[in-house]
PDB file of N, CA and C in Angstrom:
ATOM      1  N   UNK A   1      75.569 104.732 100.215  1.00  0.00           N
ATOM      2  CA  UNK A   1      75.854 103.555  99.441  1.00  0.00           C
ATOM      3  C   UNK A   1      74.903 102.444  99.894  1.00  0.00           C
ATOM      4  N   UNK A   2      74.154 101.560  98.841  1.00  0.00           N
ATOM      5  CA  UNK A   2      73.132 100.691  99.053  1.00  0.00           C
ATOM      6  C   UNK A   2      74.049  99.440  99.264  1.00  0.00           C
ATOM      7  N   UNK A   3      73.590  97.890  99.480  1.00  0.00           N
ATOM      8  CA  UNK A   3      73.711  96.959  99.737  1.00  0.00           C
ATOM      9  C   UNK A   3      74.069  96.262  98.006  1.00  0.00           C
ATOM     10  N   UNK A   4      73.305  97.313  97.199  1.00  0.00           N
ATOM     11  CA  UNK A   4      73.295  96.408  96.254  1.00  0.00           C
ATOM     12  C   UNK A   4      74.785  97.302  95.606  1.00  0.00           C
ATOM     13  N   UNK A   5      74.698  98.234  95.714  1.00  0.00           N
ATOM     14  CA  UNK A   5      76.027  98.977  94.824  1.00  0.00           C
ATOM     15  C   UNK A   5      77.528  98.107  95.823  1.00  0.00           C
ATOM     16  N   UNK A   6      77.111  97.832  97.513  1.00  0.00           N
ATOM     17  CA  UNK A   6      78.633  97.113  97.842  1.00  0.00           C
ATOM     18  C   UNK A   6      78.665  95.343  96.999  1.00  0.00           C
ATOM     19  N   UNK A   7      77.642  94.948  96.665  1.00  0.00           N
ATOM     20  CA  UNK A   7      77.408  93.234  95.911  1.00  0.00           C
ATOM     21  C   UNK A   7      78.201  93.332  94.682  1.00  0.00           C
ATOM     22  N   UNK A   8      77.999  94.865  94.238  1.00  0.00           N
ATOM     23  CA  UNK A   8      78.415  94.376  92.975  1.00  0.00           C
ATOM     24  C   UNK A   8      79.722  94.868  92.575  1.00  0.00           C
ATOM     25  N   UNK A   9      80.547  94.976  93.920  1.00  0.00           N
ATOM     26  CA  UNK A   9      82.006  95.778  93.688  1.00  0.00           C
ATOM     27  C   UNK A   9      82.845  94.167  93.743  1.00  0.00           C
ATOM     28  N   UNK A  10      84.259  94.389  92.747  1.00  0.00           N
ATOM     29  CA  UNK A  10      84.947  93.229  92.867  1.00  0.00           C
ATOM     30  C   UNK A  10      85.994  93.097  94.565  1.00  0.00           C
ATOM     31  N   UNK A  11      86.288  92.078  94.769  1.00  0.00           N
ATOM     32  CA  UNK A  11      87.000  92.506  96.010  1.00  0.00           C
ATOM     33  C   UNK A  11      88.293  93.081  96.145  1.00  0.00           C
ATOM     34  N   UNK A  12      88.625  93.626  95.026  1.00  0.00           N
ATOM     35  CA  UNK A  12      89.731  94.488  95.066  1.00  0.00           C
ATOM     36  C   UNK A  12      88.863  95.785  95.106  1.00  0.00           C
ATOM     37  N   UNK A  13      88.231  96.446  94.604  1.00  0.00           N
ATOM     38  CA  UNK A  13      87.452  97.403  95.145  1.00  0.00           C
ATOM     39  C   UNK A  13      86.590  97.525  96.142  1.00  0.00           C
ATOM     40  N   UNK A  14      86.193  96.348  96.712  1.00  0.00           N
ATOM     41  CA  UNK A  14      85.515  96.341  98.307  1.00  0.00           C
ATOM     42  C   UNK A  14      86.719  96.664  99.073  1.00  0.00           C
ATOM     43  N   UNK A  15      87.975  96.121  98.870  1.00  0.00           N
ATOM     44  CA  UNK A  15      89.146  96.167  99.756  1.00  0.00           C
ATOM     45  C   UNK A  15      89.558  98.020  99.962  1.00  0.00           C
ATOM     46  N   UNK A  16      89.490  98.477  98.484  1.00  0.00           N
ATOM     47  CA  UNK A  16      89.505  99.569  98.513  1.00  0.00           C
ATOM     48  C   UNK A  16      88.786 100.381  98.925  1.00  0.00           C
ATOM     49  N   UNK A  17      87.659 100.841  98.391  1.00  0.00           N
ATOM     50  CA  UNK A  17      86.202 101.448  99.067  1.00  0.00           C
ATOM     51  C   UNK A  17      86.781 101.412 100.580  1.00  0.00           C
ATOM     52  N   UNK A  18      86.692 100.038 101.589  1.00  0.00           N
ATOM     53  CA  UNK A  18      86.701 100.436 103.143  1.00  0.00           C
ATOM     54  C   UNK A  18      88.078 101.386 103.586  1.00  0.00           C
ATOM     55  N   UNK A  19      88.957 100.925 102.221  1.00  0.00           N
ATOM     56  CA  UNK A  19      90.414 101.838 103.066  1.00  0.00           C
ATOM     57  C   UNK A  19      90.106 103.074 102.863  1.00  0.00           C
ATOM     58  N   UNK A  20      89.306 103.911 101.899  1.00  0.00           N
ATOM     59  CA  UNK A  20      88.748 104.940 101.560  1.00  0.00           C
ATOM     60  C   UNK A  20      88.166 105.451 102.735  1.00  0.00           C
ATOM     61  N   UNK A  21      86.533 104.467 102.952  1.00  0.00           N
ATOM     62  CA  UNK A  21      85.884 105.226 103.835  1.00  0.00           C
ATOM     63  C   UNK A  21      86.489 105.538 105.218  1.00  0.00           C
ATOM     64  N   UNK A  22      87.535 104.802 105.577  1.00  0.00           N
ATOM     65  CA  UNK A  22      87.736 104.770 106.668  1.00  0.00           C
ATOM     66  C   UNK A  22      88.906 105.994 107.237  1.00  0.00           C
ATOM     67  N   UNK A  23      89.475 106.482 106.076  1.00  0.00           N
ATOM     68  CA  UNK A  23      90.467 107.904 105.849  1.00  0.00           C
ATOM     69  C   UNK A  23      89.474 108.880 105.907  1.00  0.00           C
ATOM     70  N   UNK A  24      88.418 108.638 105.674  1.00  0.00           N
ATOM     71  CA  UNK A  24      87.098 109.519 105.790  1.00  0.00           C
ATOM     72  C   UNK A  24      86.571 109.692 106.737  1.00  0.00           C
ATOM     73  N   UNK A  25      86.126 108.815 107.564  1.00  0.00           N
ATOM     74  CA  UNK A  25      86.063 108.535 109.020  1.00  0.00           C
ATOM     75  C   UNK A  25      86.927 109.478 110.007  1.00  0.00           C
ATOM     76  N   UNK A  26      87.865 109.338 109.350  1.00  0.00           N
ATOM     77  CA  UNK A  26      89.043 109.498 110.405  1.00  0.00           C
ATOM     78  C   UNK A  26      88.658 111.190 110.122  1.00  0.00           C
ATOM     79  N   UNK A  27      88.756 111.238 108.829  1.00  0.00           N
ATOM     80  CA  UNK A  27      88.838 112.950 108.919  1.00  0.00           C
ATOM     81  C   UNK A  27      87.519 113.568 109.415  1.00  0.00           C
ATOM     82  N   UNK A  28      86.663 112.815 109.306  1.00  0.00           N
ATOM     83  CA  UNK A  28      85.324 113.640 109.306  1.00  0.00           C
ATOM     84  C   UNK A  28      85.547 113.843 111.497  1.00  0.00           C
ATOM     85  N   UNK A  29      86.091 112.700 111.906  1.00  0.00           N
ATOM     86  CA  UNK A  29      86.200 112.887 113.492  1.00  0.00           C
ATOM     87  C   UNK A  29      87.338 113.786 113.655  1.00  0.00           C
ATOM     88  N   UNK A  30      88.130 114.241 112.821  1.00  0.00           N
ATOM     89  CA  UNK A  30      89.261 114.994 113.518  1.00  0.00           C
ATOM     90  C   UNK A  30      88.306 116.415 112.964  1.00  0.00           C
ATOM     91  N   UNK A  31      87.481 116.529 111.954  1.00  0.00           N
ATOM     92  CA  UNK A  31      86.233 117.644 112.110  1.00  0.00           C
ATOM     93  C   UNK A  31      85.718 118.161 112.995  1.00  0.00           C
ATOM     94  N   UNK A  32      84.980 117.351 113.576  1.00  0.00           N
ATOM     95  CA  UNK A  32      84.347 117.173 114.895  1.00  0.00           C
ATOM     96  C   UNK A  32      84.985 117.739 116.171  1.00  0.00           C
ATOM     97  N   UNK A  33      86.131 117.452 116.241  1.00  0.00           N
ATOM     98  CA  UNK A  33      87.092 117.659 117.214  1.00  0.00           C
ATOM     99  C   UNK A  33      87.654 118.995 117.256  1.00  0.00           C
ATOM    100  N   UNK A  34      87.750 119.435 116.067  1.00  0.00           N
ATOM    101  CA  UNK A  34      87.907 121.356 116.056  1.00  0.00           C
ATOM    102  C   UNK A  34      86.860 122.137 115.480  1.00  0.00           C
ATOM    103  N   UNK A  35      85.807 120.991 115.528  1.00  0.00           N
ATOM    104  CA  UNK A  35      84.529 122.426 115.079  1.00  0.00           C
ATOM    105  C   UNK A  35      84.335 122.923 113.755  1.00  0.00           C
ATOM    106  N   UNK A  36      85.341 122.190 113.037  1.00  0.00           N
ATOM    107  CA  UNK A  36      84.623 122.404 111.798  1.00  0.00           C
ATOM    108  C   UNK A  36      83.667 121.883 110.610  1.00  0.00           C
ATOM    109  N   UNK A  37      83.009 120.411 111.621  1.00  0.00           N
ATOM    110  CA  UNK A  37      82.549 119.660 110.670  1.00  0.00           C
ATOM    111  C   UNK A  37      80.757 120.247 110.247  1.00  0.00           C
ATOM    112  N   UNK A  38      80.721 120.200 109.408  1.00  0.00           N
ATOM    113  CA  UNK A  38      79.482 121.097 108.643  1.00  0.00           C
ATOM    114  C   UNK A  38      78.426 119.996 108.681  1.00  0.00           C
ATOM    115  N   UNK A  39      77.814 118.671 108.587  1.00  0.00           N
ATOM    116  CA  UNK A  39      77.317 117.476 108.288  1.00  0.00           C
ATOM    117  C   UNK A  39      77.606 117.027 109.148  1.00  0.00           C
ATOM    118  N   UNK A  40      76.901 116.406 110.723  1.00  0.00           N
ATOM    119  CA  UNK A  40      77.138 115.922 111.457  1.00  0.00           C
ATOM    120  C   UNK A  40      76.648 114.807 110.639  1.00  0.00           C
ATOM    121  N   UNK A  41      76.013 114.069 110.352  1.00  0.00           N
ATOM    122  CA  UNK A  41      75.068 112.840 110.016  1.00  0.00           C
ATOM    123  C   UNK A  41      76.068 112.511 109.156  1.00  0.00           C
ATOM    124  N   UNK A  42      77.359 112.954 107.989  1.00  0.00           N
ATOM    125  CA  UNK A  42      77.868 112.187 107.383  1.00  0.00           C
ATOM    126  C   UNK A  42      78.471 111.140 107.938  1.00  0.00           C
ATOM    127  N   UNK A  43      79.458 111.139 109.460  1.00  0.00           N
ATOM    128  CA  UNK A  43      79.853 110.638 109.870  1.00  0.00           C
ATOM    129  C   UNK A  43      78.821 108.607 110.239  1.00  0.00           C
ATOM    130  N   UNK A  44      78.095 109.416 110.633  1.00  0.00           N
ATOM    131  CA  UNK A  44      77.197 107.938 110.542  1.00  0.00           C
ATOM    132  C   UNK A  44      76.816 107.610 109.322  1.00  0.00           C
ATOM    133  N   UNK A  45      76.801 108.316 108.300  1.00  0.00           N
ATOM    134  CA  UNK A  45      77.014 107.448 106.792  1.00  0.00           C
ATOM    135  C   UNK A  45      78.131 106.318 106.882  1.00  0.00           C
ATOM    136  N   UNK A  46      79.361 107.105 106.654  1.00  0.00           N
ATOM    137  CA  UNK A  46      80.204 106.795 106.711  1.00  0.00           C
ATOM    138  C   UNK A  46      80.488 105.227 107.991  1.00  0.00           C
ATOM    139  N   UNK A  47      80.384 105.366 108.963  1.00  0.00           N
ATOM    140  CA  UNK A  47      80.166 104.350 109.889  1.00  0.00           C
ATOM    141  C   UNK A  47      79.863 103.157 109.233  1.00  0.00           C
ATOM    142  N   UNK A  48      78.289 103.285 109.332  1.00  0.00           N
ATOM    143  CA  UNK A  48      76.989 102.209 108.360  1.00  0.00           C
ATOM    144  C   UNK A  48      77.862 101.968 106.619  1.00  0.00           C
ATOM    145  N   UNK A  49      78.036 102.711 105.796  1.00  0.00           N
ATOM    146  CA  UNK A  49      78.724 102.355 104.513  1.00  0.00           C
ATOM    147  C   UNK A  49      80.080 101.436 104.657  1.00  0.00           C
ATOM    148  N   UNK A  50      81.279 101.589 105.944  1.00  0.00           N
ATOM    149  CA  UNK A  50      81.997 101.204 106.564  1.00  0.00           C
ATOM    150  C   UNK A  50      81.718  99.165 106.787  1.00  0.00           C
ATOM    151  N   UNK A  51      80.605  99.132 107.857  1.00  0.00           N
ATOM    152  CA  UNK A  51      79.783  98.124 107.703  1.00  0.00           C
ATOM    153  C   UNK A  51      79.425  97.279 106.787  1.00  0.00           C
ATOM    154  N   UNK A  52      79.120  98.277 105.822  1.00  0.00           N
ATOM    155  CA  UNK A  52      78.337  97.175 104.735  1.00  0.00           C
ATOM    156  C   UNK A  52      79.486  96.062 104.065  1.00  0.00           C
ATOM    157  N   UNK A  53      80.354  97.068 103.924  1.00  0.00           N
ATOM    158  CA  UNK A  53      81.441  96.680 102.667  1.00  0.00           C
ATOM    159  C   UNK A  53      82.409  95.710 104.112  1.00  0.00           C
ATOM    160  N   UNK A  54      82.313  95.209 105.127  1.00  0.00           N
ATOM    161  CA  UNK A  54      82.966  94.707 105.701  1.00  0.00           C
ATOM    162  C   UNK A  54      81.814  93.420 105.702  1.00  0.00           C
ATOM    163  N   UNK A  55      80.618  93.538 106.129  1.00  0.00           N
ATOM    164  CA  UNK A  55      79.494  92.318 106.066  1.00  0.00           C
ATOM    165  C   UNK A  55      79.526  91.802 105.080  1.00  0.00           C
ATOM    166  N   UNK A  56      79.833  92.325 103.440  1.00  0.00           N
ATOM    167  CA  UNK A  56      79.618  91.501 102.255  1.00  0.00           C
ATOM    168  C   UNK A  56      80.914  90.900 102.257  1.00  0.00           C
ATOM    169  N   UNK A  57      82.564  91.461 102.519  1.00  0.00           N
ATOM    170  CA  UNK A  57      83.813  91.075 102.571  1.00  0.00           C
ATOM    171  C   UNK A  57      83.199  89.168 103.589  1.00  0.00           C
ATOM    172  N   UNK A  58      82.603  89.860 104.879  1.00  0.00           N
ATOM    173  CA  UNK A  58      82.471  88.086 105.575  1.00  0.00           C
ATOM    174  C   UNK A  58      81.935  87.179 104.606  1.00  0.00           C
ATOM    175  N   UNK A  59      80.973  88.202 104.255  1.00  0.00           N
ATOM    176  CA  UNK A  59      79.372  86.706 103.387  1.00  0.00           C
ATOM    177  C   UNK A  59      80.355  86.287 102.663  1.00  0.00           C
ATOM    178  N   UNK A  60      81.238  86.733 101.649  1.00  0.00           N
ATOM    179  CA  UNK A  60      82.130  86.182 100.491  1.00  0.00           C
ATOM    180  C   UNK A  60      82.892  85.225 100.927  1.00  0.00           C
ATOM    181  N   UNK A  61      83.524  85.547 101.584  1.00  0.00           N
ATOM    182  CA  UNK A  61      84.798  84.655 102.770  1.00  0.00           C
ATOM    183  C   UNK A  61      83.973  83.381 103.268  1.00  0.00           C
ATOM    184  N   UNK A  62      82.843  83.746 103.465  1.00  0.00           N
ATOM    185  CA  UNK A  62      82.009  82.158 104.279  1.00  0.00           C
ATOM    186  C   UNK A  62      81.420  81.172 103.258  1.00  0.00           C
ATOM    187  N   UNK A  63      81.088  81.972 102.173  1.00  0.00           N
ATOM    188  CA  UNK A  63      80.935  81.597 101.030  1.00  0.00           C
ATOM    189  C   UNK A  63      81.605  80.275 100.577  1.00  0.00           C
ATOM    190  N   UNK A  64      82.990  81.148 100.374  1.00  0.00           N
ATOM    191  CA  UNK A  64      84.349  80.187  99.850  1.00  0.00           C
ATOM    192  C   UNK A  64      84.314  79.044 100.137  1.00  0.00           C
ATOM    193  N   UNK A  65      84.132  78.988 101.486  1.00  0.00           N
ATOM    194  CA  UNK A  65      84.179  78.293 102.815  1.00  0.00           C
ATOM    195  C   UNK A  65      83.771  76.982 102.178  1.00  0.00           C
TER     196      UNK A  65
END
C-alpha cells in the first residue's frame, strides 16, 4: 500500500484498514511461531503499511489542530 492510496481513504476506513492490518500482523507472527509462515517479508509489509495509515491518522489530527 502506497502513501497515496492511505491519503485518499476516509477516516472511517483509515480507522478500519489499521484494525485489519493489525489482525494480520498478529496472524502472520503466530505463523512464524509454528513454522508455517510461507512470506517472511509480508510481515514487514504489513508493519510499514501499519505505519503509514497511523502517520496520515497524526498529519489529519494536527491538521484540525
Amino acid at each position: 500500500m502506497k502513501m497515496k492510496e492511505v491519503k485518499e481513504l476516509t477516516p472511517a476506513e483509515l480507522d478500519l484498514k489499521v484494525q485489519d492490518l493489525r489482525k494480520e500482523h498478529f496472524s502472520l507472527r503466530q505463523q512464524a511461531k509454528t513454522g508455517t509462515l510461507e512470506n517472511t517479508a509480508r510481515i514487514r509489509q504489513v508493519r510499514k503499511d501499519i505505519a503509514r495509515c497511523l502517520t496520515e491518522k497524526t498529519i489529519r489530527s494536527a491538521a484540525k489542530v
